[in-house]
N, C-alpha and C. Protein backbone atom coordinates (compact mmCIF):
# COMPACT_ATOMS: atom_id res chain seq x y z
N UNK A 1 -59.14 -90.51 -138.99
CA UNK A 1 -58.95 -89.40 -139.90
C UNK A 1 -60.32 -89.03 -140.46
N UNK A 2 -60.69 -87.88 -140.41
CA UNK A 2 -61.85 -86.77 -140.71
C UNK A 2 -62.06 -87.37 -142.44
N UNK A 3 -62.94 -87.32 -142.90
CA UNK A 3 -63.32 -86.97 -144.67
C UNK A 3 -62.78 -85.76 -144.97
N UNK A 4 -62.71 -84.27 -144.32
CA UNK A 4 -61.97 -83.34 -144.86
C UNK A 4 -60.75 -83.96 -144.85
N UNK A 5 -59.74 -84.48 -143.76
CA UNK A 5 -58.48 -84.63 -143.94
C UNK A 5 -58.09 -85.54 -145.37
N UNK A 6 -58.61 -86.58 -145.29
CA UNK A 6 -58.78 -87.50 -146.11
C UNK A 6 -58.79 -86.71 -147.87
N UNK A 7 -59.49 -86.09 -148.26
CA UNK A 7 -59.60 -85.19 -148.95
C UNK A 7 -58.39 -84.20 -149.29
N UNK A 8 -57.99 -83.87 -148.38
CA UNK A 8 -56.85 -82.80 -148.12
C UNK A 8 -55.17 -83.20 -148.93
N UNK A 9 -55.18 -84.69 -147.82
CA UNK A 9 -54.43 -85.65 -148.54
C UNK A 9 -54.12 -86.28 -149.96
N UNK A 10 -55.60 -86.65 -150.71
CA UNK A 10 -55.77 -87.00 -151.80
C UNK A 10 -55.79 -85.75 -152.82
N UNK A 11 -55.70 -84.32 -152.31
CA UNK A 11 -55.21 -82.98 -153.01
C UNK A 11 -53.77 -82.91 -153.40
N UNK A 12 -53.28 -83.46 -152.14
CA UNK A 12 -51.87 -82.94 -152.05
C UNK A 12 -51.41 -84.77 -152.81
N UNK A 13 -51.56 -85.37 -152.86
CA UNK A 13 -51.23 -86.48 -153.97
C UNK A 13 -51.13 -85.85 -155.33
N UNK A 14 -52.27 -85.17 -155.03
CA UNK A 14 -52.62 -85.08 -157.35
C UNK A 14 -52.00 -84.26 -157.60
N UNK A 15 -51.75 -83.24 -157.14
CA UNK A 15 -50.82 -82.34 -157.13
C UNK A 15 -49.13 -83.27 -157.89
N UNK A 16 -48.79 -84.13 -156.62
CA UNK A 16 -47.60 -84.79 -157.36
C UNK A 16 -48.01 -85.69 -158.29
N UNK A 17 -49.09 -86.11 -158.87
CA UNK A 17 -48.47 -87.29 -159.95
C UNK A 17 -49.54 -86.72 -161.14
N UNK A 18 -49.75 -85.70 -160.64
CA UNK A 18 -50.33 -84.40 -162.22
C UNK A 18 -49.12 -83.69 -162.55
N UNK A 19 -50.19 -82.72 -163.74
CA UNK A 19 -49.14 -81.75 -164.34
C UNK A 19 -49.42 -80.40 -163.73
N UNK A 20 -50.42 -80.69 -162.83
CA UNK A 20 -50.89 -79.26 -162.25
C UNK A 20 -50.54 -78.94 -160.94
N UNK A 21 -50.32 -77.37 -160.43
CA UNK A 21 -49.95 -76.54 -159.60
C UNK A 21 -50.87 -77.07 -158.44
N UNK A 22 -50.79 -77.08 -157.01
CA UNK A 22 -51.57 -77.29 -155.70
C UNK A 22 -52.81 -76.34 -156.02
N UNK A 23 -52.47 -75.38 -156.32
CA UNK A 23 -53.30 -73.96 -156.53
C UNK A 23 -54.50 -74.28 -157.75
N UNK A 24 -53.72 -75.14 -158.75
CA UNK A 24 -54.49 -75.56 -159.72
C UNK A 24 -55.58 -76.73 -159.54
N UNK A 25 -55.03 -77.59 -158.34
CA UNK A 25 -56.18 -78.88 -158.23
C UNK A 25 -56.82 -78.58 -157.36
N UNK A 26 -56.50 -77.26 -156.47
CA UNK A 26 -57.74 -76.59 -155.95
C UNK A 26 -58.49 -76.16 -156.62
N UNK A 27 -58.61 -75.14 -158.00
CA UNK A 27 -59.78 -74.90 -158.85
C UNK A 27 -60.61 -76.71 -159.25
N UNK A 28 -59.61 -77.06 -159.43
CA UNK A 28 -60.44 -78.60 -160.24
C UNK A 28 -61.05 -79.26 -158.95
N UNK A 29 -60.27 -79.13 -157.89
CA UNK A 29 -61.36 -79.92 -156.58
C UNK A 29 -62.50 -79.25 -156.65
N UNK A 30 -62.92 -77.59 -156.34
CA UNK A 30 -64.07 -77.28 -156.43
C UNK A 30 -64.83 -77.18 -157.11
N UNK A 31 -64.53 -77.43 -158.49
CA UNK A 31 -65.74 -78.07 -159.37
C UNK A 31 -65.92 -79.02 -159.75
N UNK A 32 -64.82 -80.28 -159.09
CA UNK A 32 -65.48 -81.61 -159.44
C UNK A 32 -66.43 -81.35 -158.10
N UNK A 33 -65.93 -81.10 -156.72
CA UNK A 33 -67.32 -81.47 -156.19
C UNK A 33 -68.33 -80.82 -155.90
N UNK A 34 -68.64 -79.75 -156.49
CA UNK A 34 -69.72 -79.16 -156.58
C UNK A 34 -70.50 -80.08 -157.92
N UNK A 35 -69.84 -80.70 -158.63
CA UNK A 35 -70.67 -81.54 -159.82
C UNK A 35 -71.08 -82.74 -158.99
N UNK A 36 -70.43 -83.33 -158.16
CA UNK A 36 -70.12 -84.83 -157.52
C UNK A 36 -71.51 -84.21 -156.47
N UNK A 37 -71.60 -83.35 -155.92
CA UNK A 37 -72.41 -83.22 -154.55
C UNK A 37 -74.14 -83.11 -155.37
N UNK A 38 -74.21 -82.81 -157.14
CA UNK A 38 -75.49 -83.06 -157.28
C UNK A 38 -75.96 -84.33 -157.44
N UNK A 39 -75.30 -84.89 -157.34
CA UNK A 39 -75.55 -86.80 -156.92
C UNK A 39 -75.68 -87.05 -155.78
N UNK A 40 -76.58 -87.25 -154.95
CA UNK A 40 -76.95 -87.76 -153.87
C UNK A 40 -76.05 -89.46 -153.31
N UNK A 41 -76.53 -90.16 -154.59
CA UNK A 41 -75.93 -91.56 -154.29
C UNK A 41 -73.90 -91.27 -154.53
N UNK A 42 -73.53 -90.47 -154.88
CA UNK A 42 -72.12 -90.82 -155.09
C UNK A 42 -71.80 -89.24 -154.90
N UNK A 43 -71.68 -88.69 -153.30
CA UNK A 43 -71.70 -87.35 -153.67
C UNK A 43 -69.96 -87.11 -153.59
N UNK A 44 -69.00 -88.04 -153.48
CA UNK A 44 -67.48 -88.08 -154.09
C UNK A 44 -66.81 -88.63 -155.25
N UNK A 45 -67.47 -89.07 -156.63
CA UNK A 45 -67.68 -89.01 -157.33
C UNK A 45 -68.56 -88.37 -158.37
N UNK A 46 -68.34 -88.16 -159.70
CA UNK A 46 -69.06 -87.67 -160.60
C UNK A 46 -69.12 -89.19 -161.62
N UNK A 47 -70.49 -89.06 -162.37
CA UNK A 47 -71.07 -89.92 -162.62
C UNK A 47 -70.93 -89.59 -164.38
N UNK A 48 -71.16 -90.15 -165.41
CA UNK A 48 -71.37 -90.24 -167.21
C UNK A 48 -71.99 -88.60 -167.00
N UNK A 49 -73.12 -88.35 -166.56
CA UNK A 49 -74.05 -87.18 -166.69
C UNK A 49 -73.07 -86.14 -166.43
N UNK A 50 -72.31 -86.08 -165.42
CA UNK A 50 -71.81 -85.00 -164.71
C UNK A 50 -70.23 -84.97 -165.39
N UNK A 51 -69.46 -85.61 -165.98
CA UNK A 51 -68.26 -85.75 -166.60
C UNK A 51 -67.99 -84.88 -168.00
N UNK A 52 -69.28 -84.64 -168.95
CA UNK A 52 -69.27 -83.48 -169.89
C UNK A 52 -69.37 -82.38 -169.70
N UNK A 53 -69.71 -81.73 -168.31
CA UNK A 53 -69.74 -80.82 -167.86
C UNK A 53 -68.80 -80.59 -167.56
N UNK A 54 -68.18 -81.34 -166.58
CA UNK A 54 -66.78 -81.51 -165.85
C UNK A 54 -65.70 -80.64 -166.96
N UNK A 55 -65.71 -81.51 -167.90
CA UNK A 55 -64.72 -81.31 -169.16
C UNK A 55 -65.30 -79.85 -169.83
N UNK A 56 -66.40 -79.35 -169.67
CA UNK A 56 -66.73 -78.31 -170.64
C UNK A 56 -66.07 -77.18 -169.45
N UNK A 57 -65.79 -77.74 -168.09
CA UNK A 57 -65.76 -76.23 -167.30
C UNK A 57 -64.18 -76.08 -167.70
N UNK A 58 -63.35 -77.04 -168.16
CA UNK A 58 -61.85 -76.76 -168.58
C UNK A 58 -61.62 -76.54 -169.78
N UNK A 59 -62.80 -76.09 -170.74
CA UNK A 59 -62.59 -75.88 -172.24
C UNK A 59 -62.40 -77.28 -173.03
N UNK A 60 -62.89 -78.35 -172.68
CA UNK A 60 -62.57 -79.46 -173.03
C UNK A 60 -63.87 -79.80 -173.23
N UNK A 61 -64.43 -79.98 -174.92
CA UNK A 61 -65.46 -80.52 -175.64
C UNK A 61 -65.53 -81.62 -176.51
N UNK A 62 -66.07 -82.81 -175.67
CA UNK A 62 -66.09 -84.18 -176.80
C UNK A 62 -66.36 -84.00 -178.22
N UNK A 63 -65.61 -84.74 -179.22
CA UNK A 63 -66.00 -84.82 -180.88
C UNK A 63 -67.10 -85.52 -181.00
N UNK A 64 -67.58 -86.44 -180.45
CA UNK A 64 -68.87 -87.32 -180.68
C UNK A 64 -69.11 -87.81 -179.42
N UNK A 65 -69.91 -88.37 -179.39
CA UNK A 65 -70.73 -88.87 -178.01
C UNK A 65 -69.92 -90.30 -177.76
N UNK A 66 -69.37 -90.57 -178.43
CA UNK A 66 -69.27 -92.18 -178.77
C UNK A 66 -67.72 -92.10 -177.52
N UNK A 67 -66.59 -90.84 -178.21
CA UNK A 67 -65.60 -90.22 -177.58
C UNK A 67 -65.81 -90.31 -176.42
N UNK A 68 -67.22 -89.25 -176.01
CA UNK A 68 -67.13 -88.71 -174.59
C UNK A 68 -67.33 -90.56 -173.85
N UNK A 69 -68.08 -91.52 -174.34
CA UNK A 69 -68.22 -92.84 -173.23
C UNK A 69 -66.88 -93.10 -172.96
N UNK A 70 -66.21 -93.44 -174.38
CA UNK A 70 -64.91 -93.67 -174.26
C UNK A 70 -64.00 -93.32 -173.08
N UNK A 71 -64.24 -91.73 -173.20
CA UNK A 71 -63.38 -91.22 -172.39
C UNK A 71 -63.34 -91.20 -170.88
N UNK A 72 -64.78 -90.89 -170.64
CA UNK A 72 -64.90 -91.42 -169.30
C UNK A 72 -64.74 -92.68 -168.89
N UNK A 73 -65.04 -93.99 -170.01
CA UNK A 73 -64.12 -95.20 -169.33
C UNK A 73 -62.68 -95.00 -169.28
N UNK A 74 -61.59 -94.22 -169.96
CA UNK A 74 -60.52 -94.14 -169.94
C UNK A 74 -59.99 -93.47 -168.51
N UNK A 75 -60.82 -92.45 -167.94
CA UNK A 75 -60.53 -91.79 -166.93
C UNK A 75 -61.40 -92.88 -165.65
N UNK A 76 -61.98 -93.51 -165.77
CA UNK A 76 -62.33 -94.24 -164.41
C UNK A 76 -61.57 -95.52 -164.17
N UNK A 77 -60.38 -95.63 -163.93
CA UNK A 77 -59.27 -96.54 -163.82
C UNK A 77 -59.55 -97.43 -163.44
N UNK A 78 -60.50 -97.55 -161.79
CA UNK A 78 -61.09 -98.49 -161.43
C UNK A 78 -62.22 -99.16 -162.02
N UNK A 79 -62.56 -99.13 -162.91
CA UNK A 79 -63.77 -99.47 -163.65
C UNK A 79 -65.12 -100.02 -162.56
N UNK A 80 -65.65 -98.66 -162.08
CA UNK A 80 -66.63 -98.77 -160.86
C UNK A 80 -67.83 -98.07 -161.65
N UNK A 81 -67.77 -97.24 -162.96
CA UNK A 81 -68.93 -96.73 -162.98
C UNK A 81 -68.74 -95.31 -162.65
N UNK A 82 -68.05 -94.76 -161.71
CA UNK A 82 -67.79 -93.33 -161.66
C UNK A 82 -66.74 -93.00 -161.34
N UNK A 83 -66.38 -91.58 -161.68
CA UNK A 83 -64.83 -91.06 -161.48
C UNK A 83 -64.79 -90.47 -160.12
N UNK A 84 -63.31 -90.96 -159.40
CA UNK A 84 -63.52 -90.52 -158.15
C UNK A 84 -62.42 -89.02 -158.51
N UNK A 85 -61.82 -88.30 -158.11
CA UNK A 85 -61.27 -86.97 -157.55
C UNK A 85 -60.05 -87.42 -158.40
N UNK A 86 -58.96 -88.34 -157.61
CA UNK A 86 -57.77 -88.67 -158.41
C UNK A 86 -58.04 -89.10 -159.78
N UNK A 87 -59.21 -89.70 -160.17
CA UNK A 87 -59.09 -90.35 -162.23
C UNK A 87 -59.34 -88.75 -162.54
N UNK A 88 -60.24 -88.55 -162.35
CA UNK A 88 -60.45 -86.73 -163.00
C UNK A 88 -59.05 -85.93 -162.96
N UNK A 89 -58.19 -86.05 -161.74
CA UNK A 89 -57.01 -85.24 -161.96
C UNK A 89 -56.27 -85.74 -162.90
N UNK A 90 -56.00 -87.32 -163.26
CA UNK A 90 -54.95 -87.58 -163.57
C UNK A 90 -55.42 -87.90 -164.84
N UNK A 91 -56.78 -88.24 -164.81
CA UNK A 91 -56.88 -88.04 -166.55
C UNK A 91 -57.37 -86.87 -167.67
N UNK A 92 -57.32 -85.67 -166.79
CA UNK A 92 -57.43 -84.29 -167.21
C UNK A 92 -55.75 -83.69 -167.19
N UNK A 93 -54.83 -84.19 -166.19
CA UNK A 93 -53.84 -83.44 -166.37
C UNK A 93 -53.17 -84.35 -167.50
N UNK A 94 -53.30 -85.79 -168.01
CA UNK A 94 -52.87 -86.26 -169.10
C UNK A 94 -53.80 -85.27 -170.67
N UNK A 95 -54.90 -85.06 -170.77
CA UNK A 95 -55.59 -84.59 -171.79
C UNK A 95 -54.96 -83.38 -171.80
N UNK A 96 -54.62 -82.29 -170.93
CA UNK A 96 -54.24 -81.10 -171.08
C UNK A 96 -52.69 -81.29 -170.71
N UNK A 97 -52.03 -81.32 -170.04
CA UNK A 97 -50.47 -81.22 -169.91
C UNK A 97 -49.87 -82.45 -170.03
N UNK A 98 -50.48 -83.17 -170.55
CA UNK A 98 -49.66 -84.59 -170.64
C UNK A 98 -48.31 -84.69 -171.30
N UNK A 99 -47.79 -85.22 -171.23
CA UNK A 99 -46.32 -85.84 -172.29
C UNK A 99 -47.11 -86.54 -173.20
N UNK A 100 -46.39 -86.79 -174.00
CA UNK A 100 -46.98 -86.89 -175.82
C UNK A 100 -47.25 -88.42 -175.68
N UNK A 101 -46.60 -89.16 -175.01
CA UNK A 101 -46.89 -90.79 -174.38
C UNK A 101 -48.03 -90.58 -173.75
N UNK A 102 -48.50 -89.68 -172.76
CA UNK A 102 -49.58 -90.09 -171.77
C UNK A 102 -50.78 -89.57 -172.64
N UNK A 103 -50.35 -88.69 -173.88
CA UNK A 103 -51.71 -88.34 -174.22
C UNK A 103 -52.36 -89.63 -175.50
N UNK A 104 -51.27 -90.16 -176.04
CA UNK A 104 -51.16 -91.27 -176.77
C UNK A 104 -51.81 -92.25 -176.23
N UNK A 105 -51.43 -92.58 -174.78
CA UNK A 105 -52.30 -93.65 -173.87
C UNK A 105 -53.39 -93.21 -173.87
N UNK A 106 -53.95 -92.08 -173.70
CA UNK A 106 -55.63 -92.05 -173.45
C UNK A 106 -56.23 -92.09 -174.79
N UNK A 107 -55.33 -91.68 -175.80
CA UNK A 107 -56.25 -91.91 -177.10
C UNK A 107 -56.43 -93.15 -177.37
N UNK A 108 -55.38 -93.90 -177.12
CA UNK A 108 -55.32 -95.37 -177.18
C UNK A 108 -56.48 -95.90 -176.39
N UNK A 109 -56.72 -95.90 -175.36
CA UNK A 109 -57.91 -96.08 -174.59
C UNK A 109 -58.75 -95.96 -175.34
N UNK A 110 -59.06 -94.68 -175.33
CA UNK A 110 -60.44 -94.21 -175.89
C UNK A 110 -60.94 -95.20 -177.50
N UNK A 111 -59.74 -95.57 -178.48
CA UNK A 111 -60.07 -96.37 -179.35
C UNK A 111 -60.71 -97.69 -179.08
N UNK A 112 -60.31 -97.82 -177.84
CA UNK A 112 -60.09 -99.40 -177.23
C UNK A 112 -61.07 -99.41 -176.89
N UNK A 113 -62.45 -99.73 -177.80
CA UNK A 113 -63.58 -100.25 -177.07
C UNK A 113 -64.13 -100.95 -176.25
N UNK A 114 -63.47 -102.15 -176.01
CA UNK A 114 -63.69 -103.27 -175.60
C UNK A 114 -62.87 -103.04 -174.03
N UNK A 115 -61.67 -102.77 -174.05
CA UNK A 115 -61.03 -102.37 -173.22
C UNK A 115 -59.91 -104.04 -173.06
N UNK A 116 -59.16 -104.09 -173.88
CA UNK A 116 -58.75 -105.26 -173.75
C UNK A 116 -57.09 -105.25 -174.16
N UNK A 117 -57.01 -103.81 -174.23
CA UNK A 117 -55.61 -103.07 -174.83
C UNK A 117 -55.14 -103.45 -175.95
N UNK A 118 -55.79 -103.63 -177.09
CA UNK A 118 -55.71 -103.85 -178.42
C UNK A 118 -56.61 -103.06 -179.05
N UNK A 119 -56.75 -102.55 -180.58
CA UNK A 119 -57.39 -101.85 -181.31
C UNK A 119 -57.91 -102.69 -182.22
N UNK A 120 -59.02 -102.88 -182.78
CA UNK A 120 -59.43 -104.42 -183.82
C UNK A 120 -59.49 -102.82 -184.77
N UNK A 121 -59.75 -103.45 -186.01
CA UNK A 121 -60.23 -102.29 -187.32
C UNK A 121 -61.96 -102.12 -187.18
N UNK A 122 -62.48 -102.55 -186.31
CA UNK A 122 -63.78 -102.32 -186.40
C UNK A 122 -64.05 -101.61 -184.92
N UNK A 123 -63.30 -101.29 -184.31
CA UNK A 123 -63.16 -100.63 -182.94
C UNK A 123 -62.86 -99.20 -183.35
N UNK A 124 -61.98 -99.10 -184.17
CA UNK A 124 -61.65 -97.83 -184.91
C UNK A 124 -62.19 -97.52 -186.27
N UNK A 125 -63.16 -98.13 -187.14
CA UNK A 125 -63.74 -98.00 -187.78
C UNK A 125 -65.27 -97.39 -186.95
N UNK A 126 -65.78 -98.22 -185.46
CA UNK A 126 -66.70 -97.30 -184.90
C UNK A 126 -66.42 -96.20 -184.77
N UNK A 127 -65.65 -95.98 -184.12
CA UNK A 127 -65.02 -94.22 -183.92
C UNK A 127 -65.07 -93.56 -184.76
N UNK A 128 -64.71 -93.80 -185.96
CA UNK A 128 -64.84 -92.54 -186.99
C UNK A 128 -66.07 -92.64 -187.36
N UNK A 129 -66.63 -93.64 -187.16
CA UNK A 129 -68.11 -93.50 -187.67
C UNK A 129 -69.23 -92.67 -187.05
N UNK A 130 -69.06 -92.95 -185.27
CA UNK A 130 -69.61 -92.11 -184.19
C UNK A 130 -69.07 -90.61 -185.09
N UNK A 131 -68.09 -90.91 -184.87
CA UNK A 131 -67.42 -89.04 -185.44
C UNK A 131 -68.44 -88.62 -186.68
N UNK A 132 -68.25 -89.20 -187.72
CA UNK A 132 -69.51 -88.84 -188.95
C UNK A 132 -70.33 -88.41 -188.21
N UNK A 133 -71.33 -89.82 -187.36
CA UNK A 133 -72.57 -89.40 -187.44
C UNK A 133 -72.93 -88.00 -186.28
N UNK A 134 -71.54 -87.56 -185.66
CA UNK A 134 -72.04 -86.01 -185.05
C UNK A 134 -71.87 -85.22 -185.92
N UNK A 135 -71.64 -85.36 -186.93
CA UNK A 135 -71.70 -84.34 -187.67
C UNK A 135 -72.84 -83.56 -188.35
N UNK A 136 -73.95 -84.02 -188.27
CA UNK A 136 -75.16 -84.48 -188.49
C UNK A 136 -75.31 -84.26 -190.16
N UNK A 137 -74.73 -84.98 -190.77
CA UNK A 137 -74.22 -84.90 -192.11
C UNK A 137 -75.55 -86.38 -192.49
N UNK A 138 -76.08 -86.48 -193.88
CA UNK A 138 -77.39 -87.48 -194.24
C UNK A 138 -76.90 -88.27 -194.48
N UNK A 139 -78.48 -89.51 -193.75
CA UNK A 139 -77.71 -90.75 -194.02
C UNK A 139 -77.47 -91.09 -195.79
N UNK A 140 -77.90 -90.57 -196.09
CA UNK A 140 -77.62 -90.87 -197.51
C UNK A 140 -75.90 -91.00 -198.29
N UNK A 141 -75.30 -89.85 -197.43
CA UNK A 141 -73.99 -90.02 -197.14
C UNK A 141 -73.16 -90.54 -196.54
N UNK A 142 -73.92 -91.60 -195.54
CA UNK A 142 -72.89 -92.27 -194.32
C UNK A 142 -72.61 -93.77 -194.99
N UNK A 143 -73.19 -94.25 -196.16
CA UNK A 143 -72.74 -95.31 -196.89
C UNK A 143 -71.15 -95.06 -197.21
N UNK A 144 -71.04 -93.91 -198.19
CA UNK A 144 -70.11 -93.35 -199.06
C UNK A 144 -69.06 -93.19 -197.93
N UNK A 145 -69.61 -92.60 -197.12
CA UNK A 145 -68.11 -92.23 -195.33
C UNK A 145 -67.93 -93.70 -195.07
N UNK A 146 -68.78 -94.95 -194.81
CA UNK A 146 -68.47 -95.93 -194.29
C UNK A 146 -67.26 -96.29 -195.35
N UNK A 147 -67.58 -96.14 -196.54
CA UNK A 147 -66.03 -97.03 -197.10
C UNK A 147 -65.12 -95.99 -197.02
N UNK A 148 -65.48 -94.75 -196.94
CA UNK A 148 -64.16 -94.01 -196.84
C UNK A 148 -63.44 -93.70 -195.62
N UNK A 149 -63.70 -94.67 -194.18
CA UNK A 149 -63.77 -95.07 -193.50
C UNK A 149 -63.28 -96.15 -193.58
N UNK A 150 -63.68 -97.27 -194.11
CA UNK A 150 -63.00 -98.32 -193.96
C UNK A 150 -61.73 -98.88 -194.68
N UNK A 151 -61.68 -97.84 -195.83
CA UNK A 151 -60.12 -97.83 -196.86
C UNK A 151 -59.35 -96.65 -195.76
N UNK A 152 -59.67 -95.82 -194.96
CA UNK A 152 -58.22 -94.95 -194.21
C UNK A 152 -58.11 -95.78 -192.84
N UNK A 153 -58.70 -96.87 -192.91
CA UNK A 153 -58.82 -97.77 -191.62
C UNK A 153 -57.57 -98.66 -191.94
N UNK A 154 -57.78 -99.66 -192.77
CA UNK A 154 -56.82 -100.48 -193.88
C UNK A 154 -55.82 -100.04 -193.89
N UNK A 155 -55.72 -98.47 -194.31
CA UNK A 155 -54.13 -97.62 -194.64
C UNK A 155 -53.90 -97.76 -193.01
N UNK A 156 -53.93 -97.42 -192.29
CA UNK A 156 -53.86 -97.38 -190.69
C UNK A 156 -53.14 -98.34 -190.51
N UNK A 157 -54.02 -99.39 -191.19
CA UNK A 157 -53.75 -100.85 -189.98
C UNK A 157 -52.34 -101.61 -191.33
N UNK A 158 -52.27 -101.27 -192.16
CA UNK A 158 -51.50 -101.49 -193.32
C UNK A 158 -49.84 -101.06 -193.22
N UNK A 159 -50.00 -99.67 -192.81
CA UNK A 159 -48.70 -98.52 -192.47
C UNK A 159 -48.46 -98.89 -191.23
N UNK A 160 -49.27 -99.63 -190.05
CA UNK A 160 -48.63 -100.21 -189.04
C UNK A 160 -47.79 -101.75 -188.94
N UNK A 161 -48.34 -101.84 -190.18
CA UNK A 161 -47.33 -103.49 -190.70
C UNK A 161 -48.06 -104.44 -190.17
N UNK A 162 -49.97 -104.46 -189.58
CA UNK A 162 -50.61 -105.08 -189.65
C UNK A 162 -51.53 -106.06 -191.19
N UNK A 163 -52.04 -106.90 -190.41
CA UNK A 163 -53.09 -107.64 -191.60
C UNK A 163 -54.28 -107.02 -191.10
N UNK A 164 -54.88 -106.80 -192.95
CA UNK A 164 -56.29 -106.09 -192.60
C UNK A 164 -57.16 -107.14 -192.69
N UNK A 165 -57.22 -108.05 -192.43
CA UNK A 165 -58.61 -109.34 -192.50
C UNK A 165 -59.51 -109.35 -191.32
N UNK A 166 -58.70 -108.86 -189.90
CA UNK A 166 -59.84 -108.34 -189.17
C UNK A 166 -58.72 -109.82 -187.96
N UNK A 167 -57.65 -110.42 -188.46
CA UNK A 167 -56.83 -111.33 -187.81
C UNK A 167 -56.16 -110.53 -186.56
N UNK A 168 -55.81 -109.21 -186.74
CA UNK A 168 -54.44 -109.03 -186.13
C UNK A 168 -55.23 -107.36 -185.60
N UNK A 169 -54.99 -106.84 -184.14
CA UNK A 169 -55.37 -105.90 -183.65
C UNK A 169 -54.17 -104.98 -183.45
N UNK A 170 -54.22 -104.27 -183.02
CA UNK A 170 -53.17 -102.84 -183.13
C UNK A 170 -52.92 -102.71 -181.56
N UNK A 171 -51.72 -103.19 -180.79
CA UNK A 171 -51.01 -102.66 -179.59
C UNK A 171 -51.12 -101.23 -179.43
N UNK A 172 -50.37 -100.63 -178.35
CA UNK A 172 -50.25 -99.43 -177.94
C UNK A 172 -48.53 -99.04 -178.81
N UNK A 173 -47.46 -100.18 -179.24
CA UNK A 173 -46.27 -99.78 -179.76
C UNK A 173 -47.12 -99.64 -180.96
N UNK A 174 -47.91 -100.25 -181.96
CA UNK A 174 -48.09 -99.95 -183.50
C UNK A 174 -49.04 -98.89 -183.53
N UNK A 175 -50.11 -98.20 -182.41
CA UNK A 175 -50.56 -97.37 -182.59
C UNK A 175 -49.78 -96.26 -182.55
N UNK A 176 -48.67 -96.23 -182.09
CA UNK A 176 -47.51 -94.84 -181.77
C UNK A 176 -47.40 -95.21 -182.95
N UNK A 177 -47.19 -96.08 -183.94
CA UNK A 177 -46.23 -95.82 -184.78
C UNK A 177 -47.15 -95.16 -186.06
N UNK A 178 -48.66 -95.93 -186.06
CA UNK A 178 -49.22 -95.54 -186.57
C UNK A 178 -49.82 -93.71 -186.79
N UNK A 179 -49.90 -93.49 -185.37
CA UNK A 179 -50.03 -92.27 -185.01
C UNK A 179 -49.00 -91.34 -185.90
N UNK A 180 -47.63 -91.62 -186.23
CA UNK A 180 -46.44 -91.04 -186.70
C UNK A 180 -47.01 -91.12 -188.15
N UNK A 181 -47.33 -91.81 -188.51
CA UNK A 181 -47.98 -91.33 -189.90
C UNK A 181 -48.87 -90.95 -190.22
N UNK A 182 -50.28 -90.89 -189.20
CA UNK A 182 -51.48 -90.28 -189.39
C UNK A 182 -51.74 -89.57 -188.24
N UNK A 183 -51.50 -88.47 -188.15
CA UNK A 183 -51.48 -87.59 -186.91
C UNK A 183 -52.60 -87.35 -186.40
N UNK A 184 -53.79 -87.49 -187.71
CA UNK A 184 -54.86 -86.72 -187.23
C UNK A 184 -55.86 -88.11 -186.57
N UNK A 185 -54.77 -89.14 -186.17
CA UNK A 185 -56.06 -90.29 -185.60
C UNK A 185 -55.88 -89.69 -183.78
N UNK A 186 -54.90 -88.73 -183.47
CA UNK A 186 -55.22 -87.83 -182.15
C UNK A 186 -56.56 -86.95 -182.11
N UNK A 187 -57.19 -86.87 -183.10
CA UNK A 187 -58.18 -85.93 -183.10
C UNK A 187 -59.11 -86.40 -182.84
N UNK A 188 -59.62 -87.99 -182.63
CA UNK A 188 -60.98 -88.67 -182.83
C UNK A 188 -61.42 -87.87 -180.82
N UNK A 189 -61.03 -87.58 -180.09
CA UNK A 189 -61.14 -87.37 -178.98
C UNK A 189 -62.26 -86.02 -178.29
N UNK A 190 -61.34 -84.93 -178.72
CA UNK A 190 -61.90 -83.42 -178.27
C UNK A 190 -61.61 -82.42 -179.20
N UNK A 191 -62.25 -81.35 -179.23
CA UNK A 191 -62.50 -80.66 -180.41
C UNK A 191 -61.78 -79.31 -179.52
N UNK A 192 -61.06 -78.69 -180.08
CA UNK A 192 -60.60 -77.60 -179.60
C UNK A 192 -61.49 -76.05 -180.06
């Protein structure tokens, strides 16, 4: 079997286990690999460099830089270092057409620093902090955000019926639940 066929095949996959039209992962095939082909070493993959672009050509703009690593570890399933064709489909058709579970899972990810499918309070205390510091708001103020930061961290991990001592990490069931009371911890991600 040819690399076009091969290709052809792995179209007509994403198609079924996305939220998008055949017609639609044809626009997204030709600009992941027109991004993927300015890499010489990985010209079927796109690489960290080429993945903010990726996302800016679908109207999709990281909140902080800290997000965008995140996110691209969330979308490279295989944890190889770069996104091949299927993580880009399937973790773009979760960010944009997802079910309210699949978009929950990637936020969940994206909190999940470590990648160990738990949330510690200092995993999500980075995140909002990355978030501050794009704001490009003075450090003179990022003391004052750190505790106000670390008391809506507490409420978080508190309203999920966790201990805040830094003992007990946050699953993917207490982050849903958490999520149900603080809606806006979906926002640490992309900026509309």
């Amino acid at each position: 079997m040819g690399a076009t066929q091969a290709k052809h095949i792995v179209e007509y996959a994403a198609a079924k286990e996305t939220h998008f039209s055949h017609k639609e992962i044809m626009k997204i095939r030709d600009v992941f690999y027109k991004l993927a082909g300015a890499s010489p070493d990985t010209p079927d993959e796109i690489e960290f460099a080429q993945f903010e672009q990726a996302l800016h050509t679908f109207g999709l703009t990281a909140v902080a830089n800290e997000a965008l690593k995140q996110l691209f570890e969330a979308f490279d399933f295989g944890k190889t270092g770069t996104i091949n064709f299927r993580e880009f489909t399937c973790g773009l058709s979760a960010l944009m057409r997802g079910t309210a579970d699949e978009k929950l899972g990637m936020v969940f990810n994206v909190y999940d620093v470590y990648g160990n499918g738990a949330i510690s309070m200092l995993e999500m205390e980075q995140m909002f902090l990355s978030l501050y510091r794009s704001t490009g708001l003075s450090k003179e103020n990022e003391e004052a955000a750190k505790e106000d930061i670390v008391a809506f961290v507490k409420q978080v991990f508190t309203g999920a019926g966790l201990k805040t001592d830094g003992s007990e990490s946050m699953d993917l069931s207490s982050f849903k639940s958490a999520v149900q009371k603080h809606p806006e911890l979906m926002n640490i991600i992309l900026r509309e």
